[in-house]
Protein backbone atom coordinates (compact mmCIF):
# COMPACT_ATOMS: atom_id res chain seq x y z
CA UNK A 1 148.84 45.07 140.13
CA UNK A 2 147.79 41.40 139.32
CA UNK A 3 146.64 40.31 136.02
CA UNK A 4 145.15 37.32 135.46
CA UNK A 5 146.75 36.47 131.59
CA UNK A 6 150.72 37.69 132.57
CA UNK A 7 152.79 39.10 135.85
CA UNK A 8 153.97 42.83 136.26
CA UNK A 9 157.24 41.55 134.84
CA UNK A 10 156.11 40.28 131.65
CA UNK A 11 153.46 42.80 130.99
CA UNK A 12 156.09 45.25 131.09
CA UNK A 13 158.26 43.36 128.87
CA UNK A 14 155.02 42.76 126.77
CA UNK A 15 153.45 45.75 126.56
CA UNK A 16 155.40 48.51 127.62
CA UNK A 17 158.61 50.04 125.19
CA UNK A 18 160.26 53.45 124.90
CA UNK A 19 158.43 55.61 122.07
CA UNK A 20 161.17 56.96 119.88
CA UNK A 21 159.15 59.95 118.96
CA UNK A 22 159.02 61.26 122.78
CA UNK A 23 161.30 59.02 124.53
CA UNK A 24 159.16 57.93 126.98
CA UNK A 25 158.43 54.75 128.37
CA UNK A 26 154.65 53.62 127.85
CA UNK A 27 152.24 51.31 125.80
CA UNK A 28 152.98 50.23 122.77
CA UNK A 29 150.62 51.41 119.79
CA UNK A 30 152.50 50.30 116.72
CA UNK A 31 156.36 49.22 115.53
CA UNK A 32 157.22 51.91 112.96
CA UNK A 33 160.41 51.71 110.70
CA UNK A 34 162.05 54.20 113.56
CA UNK A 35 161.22 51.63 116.59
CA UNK A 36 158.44 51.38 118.88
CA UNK A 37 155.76 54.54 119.22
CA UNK A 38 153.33 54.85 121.57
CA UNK A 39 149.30 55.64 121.45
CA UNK A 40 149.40 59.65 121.50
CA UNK A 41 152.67 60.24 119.28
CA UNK A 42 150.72 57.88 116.71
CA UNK A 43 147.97 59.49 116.76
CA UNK A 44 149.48 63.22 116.40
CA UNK A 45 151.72 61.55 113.55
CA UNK A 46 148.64 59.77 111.60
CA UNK A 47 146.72 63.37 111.71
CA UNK A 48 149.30 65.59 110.20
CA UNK A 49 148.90 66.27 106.70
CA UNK A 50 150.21 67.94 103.96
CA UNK A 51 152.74 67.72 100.64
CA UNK A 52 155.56 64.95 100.99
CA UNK A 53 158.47 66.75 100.39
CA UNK A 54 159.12 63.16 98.58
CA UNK A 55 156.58 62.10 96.49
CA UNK A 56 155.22 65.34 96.30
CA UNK A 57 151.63 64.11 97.04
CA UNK A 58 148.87 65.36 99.20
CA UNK A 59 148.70 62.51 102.38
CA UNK A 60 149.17 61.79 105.96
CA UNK A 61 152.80 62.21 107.31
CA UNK A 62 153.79 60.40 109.95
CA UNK A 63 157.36 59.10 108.84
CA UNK A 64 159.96 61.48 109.20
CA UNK A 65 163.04 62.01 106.98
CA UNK A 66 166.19 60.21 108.05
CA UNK A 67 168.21 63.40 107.06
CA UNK A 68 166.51 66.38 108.14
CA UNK A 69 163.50 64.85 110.19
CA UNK A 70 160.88 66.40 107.92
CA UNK A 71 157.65 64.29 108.13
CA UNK A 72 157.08 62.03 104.77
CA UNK A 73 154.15 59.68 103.88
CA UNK A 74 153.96 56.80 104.98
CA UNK A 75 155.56 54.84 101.64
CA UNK A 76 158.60 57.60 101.23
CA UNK A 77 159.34 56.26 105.09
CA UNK A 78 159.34 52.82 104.05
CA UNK A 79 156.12 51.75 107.03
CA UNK A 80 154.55 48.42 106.31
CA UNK A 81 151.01 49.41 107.71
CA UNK A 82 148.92 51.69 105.79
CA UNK A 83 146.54 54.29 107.32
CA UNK A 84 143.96 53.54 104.87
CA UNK A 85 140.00 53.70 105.73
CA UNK A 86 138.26 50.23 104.48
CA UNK A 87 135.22 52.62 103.05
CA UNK A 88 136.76 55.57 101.68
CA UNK A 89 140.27 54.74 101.67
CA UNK A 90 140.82 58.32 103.54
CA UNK A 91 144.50 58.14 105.04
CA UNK A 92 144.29 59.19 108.94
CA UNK A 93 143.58 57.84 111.90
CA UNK A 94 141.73 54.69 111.77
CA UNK A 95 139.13 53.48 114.41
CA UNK A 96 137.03 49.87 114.68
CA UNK A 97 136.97 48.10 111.45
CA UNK A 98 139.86 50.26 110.21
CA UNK A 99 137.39 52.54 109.31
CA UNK A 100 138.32 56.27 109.51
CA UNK A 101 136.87 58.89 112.20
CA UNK A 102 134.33 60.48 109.38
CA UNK A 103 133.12 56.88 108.42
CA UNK A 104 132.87 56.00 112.24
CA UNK A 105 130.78 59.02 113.05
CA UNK A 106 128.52 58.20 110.17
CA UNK A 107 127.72 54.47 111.26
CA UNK A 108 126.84 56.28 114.58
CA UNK A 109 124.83 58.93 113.53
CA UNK A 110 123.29 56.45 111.62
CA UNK A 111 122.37 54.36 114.49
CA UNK A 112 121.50 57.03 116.78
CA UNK A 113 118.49 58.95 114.11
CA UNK A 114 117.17 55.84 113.00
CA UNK A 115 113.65 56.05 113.60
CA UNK A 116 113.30 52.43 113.84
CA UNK A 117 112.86 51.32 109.99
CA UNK A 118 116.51 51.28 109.48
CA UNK A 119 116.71 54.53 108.27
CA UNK A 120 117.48 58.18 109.67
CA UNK A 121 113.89 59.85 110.41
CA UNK A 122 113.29 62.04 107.27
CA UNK A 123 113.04 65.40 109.44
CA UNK A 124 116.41 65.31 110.98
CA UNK A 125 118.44 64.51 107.75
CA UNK A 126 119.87 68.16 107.60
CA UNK A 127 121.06 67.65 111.20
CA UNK A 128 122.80 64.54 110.45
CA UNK A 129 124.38 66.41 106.90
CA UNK A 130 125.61 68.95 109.66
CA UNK A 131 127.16 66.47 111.73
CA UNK A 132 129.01 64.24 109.25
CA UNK A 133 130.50 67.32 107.46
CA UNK A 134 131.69 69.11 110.23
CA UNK A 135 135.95 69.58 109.77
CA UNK A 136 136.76 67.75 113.04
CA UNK A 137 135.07 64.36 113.02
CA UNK A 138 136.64 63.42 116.46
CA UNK A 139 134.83 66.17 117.90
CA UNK A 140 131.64 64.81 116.86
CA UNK A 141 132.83 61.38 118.14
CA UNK A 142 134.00 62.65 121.18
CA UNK A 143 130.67 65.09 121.28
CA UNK A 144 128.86 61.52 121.07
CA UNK A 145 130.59 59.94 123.57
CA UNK A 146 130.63 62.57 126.80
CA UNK A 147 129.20 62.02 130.05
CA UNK A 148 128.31 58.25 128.79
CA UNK A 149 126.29 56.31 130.84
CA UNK A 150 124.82 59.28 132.72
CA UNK A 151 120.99 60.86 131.92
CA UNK A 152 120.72 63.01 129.08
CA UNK A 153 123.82 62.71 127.23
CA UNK A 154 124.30 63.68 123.78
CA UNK A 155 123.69 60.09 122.12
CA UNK A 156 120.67 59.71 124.55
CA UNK A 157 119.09 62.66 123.42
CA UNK A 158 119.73 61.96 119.49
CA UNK A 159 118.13 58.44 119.89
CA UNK A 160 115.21 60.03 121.45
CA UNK A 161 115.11 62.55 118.53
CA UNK A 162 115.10 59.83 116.10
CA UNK A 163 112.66 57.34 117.92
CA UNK A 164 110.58 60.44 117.97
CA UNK A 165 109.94 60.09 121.88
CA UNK A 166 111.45 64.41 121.97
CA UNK A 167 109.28 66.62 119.70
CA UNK A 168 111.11 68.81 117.64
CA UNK A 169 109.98 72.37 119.13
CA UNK A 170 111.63 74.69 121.68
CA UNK A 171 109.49 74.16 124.47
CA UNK A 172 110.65 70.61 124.66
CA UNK A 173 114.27 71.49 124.68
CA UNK A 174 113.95 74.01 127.41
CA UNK A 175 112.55 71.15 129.62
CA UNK A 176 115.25 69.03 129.44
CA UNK A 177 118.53 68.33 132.01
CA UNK A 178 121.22 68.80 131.58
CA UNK A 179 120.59 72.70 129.96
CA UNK A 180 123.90 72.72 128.80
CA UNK A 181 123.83 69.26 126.97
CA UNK A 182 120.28 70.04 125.66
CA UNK A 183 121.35 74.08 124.29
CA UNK A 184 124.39 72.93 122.25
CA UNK A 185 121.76 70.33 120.36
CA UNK A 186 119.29 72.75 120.16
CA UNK A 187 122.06 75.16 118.38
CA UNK A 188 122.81 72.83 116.13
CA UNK A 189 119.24 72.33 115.20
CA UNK A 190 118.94 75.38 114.58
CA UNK A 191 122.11 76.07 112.80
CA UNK A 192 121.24 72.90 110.31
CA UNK A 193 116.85 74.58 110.20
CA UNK A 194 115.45 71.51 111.53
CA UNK A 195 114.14 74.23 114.17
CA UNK A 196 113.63 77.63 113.65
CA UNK A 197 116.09 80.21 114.42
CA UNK A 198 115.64 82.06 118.16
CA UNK A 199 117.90 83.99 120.05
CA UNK A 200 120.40 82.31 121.71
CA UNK A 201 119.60 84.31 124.96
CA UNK A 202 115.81 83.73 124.71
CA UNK A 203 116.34 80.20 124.47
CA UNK A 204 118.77 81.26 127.58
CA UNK A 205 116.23 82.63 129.21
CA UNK A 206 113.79 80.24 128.49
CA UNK A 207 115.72 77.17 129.67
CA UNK A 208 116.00 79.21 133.29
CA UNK A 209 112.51 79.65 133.91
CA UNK A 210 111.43 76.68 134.61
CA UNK A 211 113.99 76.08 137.53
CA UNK A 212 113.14 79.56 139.15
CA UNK A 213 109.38 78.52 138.95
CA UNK A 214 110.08 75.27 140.34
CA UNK A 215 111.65 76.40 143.85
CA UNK A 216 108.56 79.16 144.65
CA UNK A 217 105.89 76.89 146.85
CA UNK A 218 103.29 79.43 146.35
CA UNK A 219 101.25 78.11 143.09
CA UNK A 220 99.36 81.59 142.89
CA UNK A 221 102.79 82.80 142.41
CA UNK A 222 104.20 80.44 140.29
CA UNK A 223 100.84 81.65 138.03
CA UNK A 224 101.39 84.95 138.40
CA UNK A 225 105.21 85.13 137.65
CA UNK A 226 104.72 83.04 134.42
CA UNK A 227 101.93 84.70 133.34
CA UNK A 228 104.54 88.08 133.69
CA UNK A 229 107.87 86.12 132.00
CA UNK A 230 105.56 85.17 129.51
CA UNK A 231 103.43 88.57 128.15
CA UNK A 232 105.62 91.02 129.05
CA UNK A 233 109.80 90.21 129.75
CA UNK A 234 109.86 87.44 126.89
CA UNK A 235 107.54 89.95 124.98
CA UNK A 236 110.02 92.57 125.62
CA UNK A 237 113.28 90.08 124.49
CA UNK A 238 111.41 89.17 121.11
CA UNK A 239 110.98 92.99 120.44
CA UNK A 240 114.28 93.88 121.35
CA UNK A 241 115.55 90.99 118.53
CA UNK A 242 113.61 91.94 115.73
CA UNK A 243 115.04 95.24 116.19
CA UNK A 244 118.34 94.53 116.98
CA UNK A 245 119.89 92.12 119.04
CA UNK A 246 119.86 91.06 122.67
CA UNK A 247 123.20 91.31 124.92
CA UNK A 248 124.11 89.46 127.50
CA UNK A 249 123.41 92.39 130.48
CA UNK A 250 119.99 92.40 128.56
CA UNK A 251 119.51 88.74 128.98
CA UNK A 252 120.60 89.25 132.71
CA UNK A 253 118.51 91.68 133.41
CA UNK A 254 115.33 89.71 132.17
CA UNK A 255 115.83 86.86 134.80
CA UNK A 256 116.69 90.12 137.69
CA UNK A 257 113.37 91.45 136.72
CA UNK A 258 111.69 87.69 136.98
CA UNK A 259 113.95 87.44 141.01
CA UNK A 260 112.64 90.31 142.36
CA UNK A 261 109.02 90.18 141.37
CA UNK A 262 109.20 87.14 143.50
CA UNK A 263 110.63 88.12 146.22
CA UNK A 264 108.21 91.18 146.18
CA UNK A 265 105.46 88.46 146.50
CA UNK A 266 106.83 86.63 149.06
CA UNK A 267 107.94 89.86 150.95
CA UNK A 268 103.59 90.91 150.21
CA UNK A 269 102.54 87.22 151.94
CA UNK A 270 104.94 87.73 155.04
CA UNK A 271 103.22 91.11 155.51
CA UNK A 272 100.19 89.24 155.60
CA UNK A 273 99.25 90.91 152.08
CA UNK A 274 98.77 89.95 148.68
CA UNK A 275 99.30 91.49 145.10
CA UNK A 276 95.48 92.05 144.89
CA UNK A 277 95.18 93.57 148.35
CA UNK A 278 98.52 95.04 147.72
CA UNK A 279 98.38 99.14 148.85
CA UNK A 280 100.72 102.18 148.52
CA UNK A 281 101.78 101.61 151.76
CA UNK A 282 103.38 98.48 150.85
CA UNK A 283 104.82 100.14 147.67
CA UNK A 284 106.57 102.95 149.43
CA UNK A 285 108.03 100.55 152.41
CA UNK A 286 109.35 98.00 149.99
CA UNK A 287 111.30 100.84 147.71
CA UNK A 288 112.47 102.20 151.00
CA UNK A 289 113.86 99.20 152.16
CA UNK A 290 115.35 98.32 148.38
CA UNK A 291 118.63 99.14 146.72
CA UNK A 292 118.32 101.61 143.27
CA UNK A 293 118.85 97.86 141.36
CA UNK A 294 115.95 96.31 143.60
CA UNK A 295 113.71 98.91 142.63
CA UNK A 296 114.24 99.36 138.84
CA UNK A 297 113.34 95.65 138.46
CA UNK A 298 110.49 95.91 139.92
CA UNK A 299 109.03 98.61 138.28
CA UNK A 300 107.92 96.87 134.91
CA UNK A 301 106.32 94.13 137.03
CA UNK A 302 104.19 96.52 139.09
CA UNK A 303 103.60 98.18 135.89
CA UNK A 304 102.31 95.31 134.32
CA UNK A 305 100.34 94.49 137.29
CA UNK A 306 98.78 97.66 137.45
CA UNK A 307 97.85 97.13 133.59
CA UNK A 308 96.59 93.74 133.83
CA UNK A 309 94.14 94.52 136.90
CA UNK A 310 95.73 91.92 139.17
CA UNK A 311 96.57 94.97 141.59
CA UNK A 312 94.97 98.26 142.36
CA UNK A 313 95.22 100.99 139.36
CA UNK A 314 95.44 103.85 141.49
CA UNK A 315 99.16 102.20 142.88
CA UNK A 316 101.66 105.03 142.41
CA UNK A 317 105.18 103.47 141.19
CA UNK A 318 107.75 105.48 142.34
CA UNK A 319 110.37 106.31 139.43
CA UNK A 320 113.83 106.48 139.09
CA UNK A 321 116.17 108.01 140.95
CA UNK A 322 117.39 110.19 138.02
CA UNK A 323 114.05 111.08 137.19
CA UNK A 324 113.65 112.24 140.52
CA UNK A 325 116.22 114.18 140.72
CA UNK A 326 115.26 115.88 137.43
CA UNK A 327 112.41 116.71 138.60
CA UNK A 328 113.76 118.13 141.64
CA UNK A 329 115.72 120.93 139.63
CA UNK A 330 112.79 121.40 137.55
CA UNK A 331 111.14 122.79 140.97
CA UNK A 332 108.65 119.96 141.22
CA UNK A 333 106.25 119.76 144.06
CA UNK A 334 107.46 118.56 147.59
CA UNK A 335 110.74 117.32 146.54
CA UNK A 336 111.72 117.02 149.99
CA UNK A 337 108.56 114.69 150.87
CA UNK A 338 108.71 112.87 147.82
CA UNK A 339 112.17 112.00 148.30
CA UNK A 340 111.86 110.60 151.72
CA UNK A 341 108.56 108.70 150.50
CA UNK A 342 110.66 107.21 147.69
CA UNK A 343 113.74 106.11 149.29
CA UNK A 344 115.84 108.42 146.76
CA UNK A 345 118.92 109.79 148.12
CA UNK A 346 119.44 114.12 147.88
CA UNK A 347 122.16 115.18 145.29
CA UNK A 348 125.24 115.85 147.18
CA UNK A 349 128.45 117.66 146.36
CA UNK A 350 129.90 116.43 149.10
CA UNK A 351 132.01 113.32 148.95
């Protein structure tokens, strides 16, 4: 490769030495009192801390010991660089203005909340408290710096925050893309009470709604299934974590009920029906035609249907397949009809 300021040959004779901490031949970072050392074994060096078995003090330890190869400070190995951060005078790894990875992440932060006065906007102090005292700085730094230069990244979604152009409720959050990107922030929003604290797998849930609603064409469906996730499975989820807690099958099974309430009104428009006109003939040939999974899903939106007058009342919902059977020992009425009506499958002790 050509370089405009040297040849191959002298860049490599430049820029390029053996590391003495790994032996291996690559950039130079730094000439330590052991020889050249290159970017990553300087940087694993600077970060290790501890007691010099020298001085007996609490630093960094990058030297090592020329007897027994212990790592040292910096002044028991005898380096003429120090490791010290301009601000604090921290001893670690030092970035732009030799100014350590806590101090960098501050000036960041700093830049990133400002709500255009030169200061951080008052409401999202605790977040940036949160942020500056977490125990691995790079990660914030690194946090900061992922998927740069693409739309909605981390640092594009702080400024925004700060500028006040993204309103500090849930709602907003669950709009945005990437869902990833946007769910860590809104943890940590949460975690430092700049928002209020919600269920990780509503907010899950949440965040996937809109996308499902966004592929069905049908607006009277789009109406009708957020009108459903709204009053009755995110009722449901809410209920379920002031009582306890939501797992994950839980939070699954939320979005299954959501998928097959609309496919039941698409399967309803391709009969030429609707959920108004909807009849018990259309009841009984969808559960026929519908796994045991297919149908318990469905049952709490035709329920709710039912309830909320947006279908016939007099609709029979067929039940489980268990309760079915249960009834069937009990000596219920035309088992044998009912079975056949419902799709549900004779007990069998016979494998």
């Amino acid at each position: 490769m050509s370089r405009p300021y040297a040849t191959d040959e002298q860049y490599e004779r430049w820029f390029m030495a053996e590391c003495c901490p790994c032996g291996q031949r690559r950039h130079k970072a730094g000439t330590w009192p052991d020889g050249y050392v290159c970017r990553t074994c300087s940087d694993r060096a600077v970060r290790t801390r501890g007691t010099c078995p020298g001085c007996g003090q609490d630093r960094a330890l990058p030297g090592h010991h020329p007897v027994d190869g212990s790592a040292i400070c910096t002044t028991c190995a005898g380096f003429s660089q120090t490791f010290d951060c301009s601000r604090c005078g921290f001893e670690g790894k030092l970035l732009g203005g030799r100014l350590c990875e806590r101090c960098t992440l501050t000036d960041r932060l700093t830049v990133l909340l400002d709500d255009g006065t030169g200061c951080i906007r008052p409401a999202l102090t605790p977040l940036f408290n949160l942020l500056v005292a977490m125990d691995e700085p790079r990660s914030g730094l690194a946090w900061l710096a992922m998927r740069r230069g693409q739309p909605g990244n981390a640092s594009q979604m702080l400024r925004r925050l700060g500028l006040g152009q993204l309103s500090l409720t849930h709602d907003a959050f669950h709009e945005l893309q990437p869902w990833r990107a946007a769910a860590h922030l809104e943890e940590l929003l949460m975690a430092s009470g700049v928002l209020p604290a919600v269920d990780k797998y509503i907010c899950s849930f949440q965040r996937w709604l809109p996308g499902h609603l966004a592929h069905i064409a049908d607006p009277e469906h789009v109406k009708t299934i957020r009108l459903f996730a709204t009053w009755h499975v995110l009722a449901h989820l809410r209920d379920r974590a002031d009582r306890s807690h939501i797992t994950p099958s839980i939070r699954r099974f939320a979005a299954e009920q959501i998928k097959h309430a609309t496919t039941f009104l698409h399967w309803l428009s391709a009969r030429g029906s609707s959920l108004s006109s909807c009849g018990q003939l259309d009841i009984d040939a969808w559960f026929a035609e519908n796994t045991e999974h297919g149908r318990t899903c469905l049952r709490a939106f035709l329920n709710w249907a039912m309830q909320s007058r947006r279908c016939p009342r007099s609709l029979s919902v067929p039940g489980s397949s268990a309760t079915a059977r249960s009834a069937d020992c009990a000596g219920a009425s035309g088992p044998v009809s009912a079975r056949r009506r419902y799709g549900v499958r004779s007990p069998s002790f016979h494998r």
